[in-house]
Protein backbone atom coordinates (compact mmCIF):
# COMPACT_ATOMS: atom_id res chain seq x y z
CA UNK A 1 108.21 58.80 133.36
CA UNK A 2 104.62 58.47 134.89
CA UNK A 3 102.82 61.43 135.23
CA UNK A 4 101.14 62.25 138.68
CA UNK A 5 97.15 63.75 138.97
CA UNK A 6 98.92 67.13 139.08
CA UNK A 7 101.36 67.23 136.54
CA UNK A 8 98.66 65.56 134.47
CA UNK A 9 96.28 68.69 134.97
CA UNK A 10 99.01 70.97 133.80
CA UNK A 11 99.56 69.33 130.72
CA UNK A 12 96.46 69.42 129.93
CA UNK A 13 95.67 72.80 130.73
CA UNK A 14 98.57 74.13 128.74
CA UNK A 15 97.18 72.02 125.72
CA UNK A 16 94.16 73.28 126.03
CA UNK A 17 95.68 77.32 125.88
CA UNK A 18 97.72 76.49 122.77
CA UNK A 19 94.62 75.39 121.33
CA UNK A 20 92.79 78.26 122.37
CA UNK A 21 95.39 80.80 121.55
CA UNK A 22 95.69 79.67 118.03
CA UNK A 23 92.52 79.22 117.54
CA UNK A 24 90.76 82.99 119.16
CA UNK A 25 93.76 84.70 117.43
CA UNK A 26 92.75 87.79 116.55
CA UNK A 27 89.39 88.15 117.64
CA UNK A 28 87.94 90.16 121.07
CA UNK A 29 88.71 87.08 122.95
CA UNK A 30 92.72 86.82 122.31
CA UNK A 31 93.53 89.43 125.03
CA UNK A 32 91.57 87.30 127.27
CA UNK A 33 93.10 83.75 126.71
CA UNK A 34 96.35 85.29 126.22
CA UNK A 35 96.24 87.08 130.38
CA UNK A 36 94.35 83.86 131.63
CA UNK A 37 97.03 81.77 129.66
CA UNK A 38 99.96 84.19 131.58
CA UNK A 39 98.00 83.86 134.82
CA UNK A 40 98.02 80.17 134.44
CA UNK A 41 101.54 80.22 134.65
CA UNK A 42 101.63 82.33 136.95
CA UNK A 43 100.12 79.75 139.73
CA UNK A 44 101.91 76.99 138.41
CA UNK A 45 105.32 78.81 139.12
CA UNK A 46 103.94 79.25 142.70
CA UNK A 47 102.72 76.11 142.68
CA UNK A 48 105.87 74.50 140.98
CA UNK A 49 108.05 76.87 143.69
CA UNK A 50 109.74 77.43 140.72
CA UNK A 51 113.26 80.03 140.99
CA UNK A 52 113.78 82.85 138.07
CA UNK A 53 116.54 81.65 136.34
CA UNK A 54 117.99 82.52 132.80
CA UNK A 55 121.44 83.48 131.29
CA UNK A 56 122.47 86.77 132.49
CA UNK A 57 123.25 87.81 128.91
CA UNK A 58 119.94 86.91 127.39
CA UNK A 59 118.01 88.35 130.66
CA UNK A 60 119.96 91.79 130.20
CA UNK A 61 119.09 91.80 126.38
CA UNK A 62 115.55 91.01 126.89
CA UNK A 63 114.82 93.90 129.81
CA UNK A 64 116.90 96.27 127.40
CA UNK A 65 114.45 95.45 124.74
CA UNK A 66 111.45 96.09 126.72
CA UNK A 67 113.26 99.00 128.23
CA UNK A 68 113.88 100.39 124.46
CA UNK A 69 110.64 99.45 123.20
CA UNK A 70 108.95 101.60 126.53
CA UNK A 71 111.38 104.63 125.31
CA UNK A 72 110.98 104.33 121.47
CA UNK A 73 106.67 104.12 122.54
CA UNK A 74 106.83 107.75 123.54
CA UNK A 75 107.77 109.14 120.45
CA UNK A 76 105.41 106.54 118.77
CA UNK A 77 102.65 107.67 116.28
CA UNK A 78 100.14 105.75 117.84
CA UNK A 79 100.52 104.85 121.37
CA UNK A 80 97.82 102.24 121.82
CA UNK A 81 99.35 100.29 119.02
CA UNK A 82 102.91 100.97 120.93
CA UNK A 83 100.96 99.13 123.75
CA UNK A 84 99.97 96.45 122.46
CA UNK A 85 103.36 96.25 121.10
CA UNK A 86 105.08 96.34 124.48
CA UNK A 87 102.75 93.84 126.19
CA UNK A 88 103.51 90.89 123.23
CA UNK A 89 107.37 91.11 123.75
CA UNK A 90 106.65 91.52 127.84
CA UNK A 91 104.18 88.41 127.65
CA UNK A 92 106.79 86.93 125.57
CA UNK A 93 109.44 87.17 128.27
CA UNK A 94 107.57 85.74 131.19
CA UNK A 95 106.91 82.72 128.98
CA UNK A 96 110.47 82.60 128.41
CA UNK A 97 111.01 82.97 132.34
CA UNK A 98 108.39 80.27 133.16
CA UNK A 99 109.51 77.41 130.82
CA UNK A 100 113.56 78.19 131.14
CA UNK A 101 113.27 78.20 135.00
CA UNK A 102 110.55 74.57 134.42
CA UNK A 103 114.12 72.89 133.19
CA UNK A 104 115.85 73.35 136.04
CA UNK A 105 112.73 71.81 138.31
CA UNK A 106 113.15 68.71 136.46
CA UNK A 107 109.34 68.12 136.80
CA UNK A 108 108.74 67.26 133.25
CA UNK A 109 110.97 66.10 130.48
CA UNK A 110 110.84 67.73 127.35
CA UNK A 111 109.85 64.89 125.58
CA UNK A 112 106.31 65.03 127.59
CA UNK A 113 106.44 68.92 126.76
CA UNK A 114 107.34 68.13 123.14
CA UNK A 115 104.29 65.13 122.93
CA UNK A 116 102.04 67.42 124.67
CA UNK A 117 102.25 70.24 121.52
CA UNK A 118 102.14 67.23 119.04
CA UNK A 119 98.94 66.95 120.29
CA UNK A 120 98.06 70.40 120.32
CA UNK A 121 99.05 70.06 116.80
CA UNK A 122 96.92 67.24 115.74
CA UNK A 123 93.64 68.95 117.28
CA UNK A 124 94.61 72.14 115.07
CA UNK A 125 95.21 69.96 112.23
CA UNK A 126 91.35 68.79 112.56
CA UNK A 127 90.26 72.41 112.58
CA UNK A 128 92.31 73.06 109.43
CA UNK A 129 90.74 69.65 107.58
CA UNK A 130 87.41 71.05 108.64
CA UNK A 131 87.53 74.36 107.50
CA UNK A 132 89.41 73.27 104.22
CA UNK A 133 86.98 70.91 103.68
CA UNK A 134 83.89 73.08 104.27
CA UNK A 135 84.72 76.49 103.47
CA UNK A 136 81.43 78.06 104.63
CA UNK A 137 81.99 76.94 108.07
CA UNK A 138 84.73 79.40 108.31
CA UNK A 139 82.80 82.13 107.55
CA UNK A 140 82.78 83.80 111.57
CA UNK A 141 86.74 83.38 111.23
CA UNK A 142 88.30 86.46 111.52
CA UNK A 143 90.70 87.52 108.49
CA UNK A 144 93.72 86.79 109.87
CA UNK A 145 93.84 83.24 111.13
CA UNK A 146 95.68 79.94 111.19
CA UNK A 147 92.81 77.73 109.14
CA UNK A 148 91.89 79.39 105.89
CA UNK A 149 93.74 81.01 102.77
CA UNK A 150 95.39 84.80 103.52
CA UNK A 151 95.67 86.27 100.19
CA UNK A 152 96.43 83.06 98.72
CA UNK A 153 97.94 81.10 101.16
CA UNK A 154 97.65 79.49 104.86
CA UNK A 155 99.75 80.77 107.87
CA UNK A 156 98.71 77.05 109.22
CA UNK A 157 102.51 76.04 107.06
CA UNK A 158 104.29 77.87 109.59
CA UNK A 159 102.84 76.04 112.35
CA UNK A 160 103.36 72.89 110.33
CA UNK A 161 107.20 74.00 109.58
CA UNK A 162 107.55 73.16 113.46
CA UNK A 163 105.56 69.90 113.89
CA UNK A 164 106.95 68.34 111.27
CA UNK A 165 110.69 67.69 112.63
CA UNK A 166 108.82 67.18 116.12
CA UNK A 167 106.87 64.21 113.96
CA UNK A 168 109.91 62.72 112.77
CA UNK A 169 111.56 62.91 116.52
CA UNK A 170 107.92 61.16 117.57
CA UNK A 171 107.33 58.47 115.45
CA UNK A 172 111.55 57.32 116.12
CA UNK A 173 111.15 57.46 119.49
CA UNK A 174 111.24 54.45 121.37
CA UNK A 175 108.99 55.93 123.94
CA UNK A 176 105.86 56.50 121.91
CA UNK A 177 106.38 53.12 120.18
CA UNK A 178 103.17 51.71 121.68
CA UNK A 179 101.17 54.14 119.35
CA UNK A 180 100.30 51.63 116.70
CA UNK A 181 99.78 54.40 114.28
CA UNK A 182 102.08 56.97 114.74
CA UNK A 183 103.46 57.77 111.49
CA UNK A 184 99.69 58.87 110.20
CA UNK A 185 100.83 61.88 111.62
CA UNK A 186 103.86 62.09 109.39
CA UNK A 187 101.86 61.76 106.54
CA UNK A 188 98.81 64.00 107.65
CA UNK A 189 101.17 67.08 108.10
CA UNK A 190 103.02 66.77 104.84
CA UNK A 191 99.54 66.67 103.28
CA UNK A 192 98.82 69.49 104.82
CA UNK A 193 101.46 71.75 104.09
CA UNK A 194 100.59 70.76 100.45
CA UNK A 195 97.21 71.96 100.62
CA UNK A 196 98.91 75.38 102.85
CA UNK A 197 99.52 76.54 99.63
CA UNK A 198 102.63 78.24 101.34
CA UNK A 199 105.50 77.83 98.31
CA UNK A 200 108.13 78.96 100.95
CA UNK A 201 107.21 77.06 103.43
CA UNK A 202 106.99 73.91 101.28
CA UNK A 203 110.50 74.66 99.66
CA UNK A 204 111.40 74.35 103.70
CA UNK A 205 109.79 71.21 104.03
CA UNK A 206 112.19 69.70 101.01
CA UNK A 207 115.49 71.32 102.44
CA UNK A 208 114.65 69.85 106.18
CA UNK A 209 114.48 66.48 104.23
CA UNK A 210 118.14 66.70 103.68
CA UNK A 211 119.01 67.05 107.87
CA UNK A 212 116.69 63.98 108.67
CA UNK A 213 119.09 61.02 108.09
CA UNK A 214 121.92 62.98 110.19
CA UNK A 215 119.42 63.03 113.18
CA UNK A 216 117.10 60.66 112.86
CA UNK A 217 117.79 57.24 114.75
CA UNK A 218 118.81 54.61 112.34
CA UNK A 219 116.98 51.55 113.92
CA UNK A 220 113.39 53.19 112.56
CA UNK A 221 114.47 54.97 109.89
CA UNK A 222 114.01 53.70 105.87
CA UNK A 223 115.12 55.96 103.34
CA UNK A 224 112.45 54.98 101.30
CA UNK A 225 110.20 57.16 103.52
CA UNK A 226 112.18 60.65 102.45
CA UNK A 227 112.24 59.78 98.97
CA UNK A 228 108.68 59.14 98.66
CA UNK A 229 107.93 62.53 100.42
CA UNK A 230 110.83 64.65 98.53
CA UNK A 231 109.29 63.52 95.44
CA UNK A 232 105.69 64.45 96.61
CA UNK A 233 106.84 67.88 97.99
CA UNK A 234 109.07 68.70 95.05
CA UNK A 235 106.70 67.69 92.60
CA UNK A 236 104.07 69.76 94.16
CA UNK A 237 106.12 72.87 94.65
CA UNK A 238 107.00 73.01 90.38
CA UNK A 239 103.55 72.38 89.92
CA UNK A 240 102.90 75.68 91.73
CA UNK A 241 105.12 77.19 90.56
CA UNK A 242 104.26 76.42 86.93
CA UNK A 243 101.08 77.49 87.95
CA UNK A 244 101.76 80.31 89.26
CA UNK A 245 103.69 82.13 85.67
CA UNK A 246 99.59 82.76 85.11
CA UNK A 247 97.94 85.69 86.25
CA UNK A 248 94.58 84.33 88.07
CA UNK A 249 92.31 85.62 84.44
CA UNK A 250 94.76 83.39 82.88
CA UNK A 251 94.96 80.32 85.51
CA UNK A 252 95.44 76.80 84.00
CA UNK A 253 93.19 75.35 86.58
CA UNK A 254 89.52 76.16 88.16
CA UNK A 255 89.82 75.28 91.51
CA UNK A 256 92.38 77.52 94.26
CA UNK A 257 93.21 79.97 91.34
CA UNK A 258 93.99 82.57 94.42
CA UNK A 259 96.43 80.04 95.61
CA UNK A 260 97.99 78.78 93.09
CA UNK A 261 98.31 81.11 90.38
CA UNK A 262 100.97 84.36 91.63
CA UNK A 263 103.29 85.57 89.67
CA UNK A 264 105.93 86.72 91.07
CA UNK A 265 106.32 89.49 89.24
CA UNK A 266 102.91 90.76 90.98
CA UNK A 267 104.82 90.51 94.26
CA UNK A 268 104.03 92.86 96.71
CA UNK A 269 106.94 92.17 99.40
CA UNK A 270 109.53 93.96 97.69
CA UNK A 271 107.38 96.97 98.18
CA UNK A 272 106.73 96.57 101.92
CA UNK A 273 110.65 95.76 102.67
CA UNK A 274 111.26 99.70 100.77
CA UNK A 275 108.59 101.02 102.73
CA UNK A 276 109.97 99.44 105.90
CA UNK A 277 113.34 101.19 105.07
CA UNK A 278 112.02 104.78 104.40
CA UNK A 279 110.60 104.59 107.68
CA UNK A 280 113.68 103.72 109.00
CA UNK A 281 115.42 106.61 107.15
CA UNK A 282 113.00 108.93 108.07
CA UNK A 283 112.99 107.96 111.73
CA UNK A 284 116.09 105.94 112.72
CA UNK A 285 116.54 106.17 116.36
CA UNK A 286 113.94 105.51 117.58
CA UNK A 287 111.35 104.56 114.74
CA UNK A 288 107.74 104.78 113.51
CA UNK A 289 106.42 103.44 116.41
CA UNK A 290 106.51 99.96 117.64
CA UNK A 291 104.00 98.44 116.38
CA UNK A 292 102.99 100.38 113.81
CA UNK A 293 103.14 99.08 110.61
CA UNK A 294 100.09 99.93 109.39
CA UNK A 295 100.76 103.51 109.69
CA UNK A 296 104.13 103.55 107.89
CA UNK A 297 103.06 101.65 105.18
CA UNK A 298 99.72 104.04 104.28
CA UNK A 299 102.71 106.82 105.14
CA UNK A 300 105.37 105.30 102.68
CA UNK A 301 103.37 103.66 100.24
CA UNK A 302 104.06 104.94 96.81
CA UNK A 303 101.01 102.67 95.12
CA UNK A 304 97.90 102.01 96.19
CA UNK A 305 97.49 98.97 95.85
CA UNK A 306 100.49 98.60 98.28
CA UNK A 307 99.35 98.16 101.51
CA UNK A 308 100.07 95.73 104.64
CA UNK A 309 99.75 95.65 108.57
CA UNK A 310 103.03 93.91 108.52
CA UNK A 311 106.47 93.87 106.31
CA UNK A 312 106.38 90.20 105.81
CA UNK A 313 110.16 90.65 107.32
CA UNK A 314 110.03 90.38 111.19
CA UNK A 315 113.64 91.83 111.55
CA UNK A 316 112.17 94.63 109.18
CA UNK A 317 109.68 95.59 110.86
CA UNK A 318 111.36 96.16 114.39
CA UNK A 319 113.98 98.01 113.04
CA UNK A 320 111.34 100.27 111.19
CA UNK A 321 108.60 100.28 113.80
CA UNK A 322 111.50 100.80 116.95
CA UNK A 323 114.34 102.89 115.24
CA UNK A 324 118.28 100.98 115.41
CA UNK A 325 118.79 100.86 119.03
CA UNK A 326 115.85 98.24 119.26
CA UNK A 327 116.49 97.08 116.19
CA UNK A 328 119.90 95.68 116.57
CA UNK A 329 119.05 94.80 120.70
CA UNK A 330 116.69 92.53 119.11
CA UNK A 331 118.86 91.17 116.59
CA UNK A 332 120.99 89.97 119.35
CA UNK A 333 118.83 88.80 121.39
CA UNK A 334 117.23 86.33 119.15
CA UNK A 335 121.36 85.71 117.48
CA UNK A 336 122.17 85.04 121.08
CA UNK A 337 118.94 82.46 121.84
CA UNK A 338 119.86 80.55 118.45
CA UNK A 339 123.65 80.63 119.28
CA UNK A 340 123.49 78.89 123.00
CA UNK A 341 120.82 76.20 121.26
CA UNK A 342 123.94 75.46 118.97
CA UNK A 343 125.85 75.12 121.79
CA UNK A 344 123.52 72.61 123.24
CA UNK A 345 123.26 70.34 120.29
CA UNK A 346 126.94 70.30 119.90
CA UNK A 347 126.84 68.97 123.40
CA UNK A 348 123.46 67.05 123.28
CA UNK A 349 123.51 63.36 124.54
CA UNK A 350 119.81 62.77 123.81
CA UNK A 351 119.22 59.33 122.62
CA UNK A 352 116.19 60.39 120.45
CA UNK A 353 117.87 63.80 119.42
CA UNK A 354 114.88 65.87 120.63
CA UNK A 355 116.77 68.83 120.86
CA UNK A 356 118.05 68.84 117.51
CA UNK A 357 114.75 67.89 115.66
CA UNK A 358 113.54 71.41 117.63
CA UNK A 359 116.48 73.57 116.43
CA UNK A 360 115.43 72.37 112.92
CA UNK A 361 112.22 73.68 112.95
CA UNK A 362 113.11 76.63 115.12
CA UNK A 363 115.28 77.06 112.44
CA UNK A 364 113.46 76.87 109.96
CA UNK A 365 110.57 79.08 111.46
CA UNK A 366 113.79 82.01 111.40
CA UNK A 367 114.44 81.97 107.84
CA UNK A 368 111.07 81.77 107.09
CA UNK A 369 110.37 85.28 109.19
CA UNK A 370 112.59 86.88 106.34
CA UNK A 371 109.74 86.72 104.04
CA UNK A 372 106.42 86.22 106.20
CA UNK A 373 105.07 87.84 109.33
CA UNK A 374 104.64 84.75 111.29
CA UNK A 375 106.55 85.62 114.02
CA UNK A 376 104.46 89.04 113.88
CA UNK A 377 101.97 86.72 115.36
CA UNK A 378 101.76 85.87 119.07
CA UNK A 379 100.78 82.20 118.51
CA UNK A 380 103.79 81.99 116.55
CA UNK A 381 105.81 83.44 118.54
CA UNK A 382 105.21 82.43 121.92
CA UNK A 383 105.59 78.50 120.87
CA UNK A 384 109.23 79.85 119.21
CA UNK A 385 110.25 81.19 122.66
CA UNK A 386 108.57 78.19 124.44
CA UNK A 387 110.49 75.49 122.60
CA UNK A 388 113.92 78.29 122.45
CA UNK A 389 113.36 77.70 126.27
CA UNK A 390 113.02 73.90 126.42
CA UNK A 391 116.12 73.30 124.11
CA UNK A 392 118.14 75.68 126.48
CA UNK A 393 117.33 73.32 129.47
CA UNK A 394 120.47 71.67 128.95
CA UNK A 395 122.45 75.16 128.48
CA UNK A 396 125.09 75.75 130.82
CA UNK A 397 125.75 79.42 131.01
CA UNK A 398 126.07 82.22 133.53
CA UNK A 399 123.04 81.95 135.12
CA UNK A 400 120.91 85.00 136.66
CA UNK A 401 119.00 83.47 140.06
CA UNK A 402 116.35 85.22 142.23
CA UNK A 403 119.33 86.59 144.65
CA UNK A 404 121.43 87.95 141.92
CA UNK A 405 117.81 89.51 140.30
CA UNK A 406 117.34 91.35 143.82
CA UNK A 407 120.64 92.36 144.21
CA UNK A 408 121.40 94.23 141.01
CA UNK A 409 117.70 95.82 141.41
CA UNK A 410 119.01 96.69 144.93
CA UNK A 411 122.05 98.83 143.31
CA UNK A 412 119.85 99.95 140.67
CA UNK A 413 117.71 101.86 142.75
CA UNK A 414 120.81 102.88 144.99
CA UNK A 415 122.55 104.23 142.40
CA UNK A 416 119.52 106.33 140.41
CA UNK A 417 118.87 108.05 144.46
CA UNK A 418 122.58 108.61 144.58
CA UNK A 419 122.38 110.71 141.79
């Protein structure tokens, strides 16, 4: 498909956000990128004369969530963190509105969507070489970031945890076979989840291995290919973990002793998931606060050495931060988004099985929020929801249009004057 001037611009634009949005996360600028990157869509929706449209189930859950979070924010502990709280899972949905109701326009394919963040990918990837490679050039980084080591490893894997299956999809698509060199790519991210120092994350690598050959088209795949990188991966993940039976005064090796040497039996997430659930004890309907994490864990921590802005558990941390009712809205909303992508693959006639290399790392990003915060992260999040919404392009549900929007507002209101 050939790309007008326009739809060229847009592309590039949106590139250029992701780029910027991973990059500026947390640091003054984020809020700033993050409302130019909504108004952005915003126009292009005009501009597009795109139409609101989205399942009526997963509309009702999300504006119940928001709804929830606004009520469960007034008994919050800290209101400006309930705020900024409210605003990620609002931003959140008007993503989710812009690219779901994009399908139905037909004005890209998800292929050029799905090329377009390879990209993104591949310029982030640079950042990460450069910062790896030079260390002291990552000094005006802020703590929490994509490119350098977080208390011993790199959130970069759970970018990489998603651009991987999107690598495979790219180099066996015939419609990126002019790119002579296309399966560098392959090869650069597996490298670099190596050097993530993520264990997790590279344990996910190995297990997508095993759902390549039932997706991957035959005519450009060689086995030869997954058994050279299973071996790399797995090797590298029991060196770690060899590794890592030393404490870091006791580390077998000089270099990354952060990284690579944690023991887990000086793991500290089995004290955040108890402090998530004495805050949820303590304050079950309607939580600690959304977004407040950081309070309940200097509330409920029971050593001091303790201590994290997140649970490393996204389900977790909404149930504790939001009480049960948004809790378990939540938990179906994001059961009901994975559910109707099912339902797409099982109906999916794509040649190059695009939509099923995305479930796998969508996937794969899920179980890996059981354990990390990534999805505590808007970079992280918003590309989940983005790619959620591309996948459910070819959903066929009971859809929720602009008149059937007005007209249930229009009883709404009716109904609260009534009364």
């Amino acid at each position: 498909m050939t790309l007008s001037p326009k739809k060229s611009i847009f592309l590039f634009l949106f590139a250029s956000f992701q780029v910027l949005i991973f990059f500026l996360f947390y640091t003054s600028y984020q809020f700033i990128i993050i409302s130019l990157f909504l108004v952005f869509l915003f126009f292009y929706f005009w501009f597009f004369k795109l139409k609101i449209t989205f399942d009526l189930r997963v509309g009702m859950l999300w504006l119940g969530l928001i709804l929830f979070l606004c009520i469960s924010s007034i008994f919050s502990h800290s209101l400006p963190l309930s705020l900024d709280n409210i605003v990620f899972y609002a931003s959140s949905f008007c993503i989710f509105i812009f690219f779901k109701s994009l399908g139905l326009s037909k004005i890209f394919s998800k292929s050029q969507i799905a090329a377009t963040f390879l990209l993104v990918g591949f310029v982030l990837s640079m950042f990460f070489i450069l910062f790896f490679s030079f260390p002291e050039t990552s000094e005006f980084l802020p703590p929490v970031n994509f490119f350098t080591t977080h208390y011993g490893h790199n959130h970069f894997a759970a970018l990489l945890l998603f651009l991987i299956p999107l690598s495979w999809w790219f180099i066996s698509s015939s419609e990126y076979k002019f790119f002579a060199y296309r399966k560098s790519i392959l090869v650069l991210f597996y490298t670099l989840i190596i050097f993530s120092f993520g264990r997790f994350a590279t344990l996910l690598t190995i297990i997508q291995l095993f759902f390549i050959p039932g997706i991957i088209n035959k005519k450009f795949f060689k086995k030869i290919y997954l058994y050279l990188v299973g071996i790399i991966l797995a090797s590298s993940l029991v060196i770690g973990a060899m590794v890592s039976l030393n404490s870091v005064s006791n580390c077998l090796v000089n270099e990354f002793k952060i990284q690579l040497c944690k023991p887990i039996t000086n793991e500290a997430r089995p004290e955040y998931f108890k402090q998530a659930v004495r805050s949820l004890k303590a304050y079950p309907l309607f939580g600690y606060g959304p977004g407040s994490f950081s309070l309940i864990s200097k509330r409920f921590n029971t050593t001091s050495q303790s201590f994290s802005i997140y649970a490393h558990n996204n389900f977790l941390q909404i149930f504790s931060e939001s009480g049960v009712i948004v809790g378990i809205i939540y938990v179906l909303l994001i059961g009901l988004l994975y559910k109707n992508m099912f339902s797409v693959l099982k109906k999916s006639k794509d040649g190059n099985r695009l939509n099923s290399f995305l479930y796998l790392g969508l996937v794969s990003l899920l179980i890996n929020s059981f354990i990390d915060f990534d999805w505590e992260l808007f970079p992280i999040f918003q590309m989940v929801i983005i790619f959620i919404a591309v996948v459910l392009w070819d959903y066929q549900g009971a859809y929720f249009d602009n008149k059937r929007i007005f007209l249930v507002l229009k009883k709404s209101i009716n109904y609260f004057l009534f009364f």
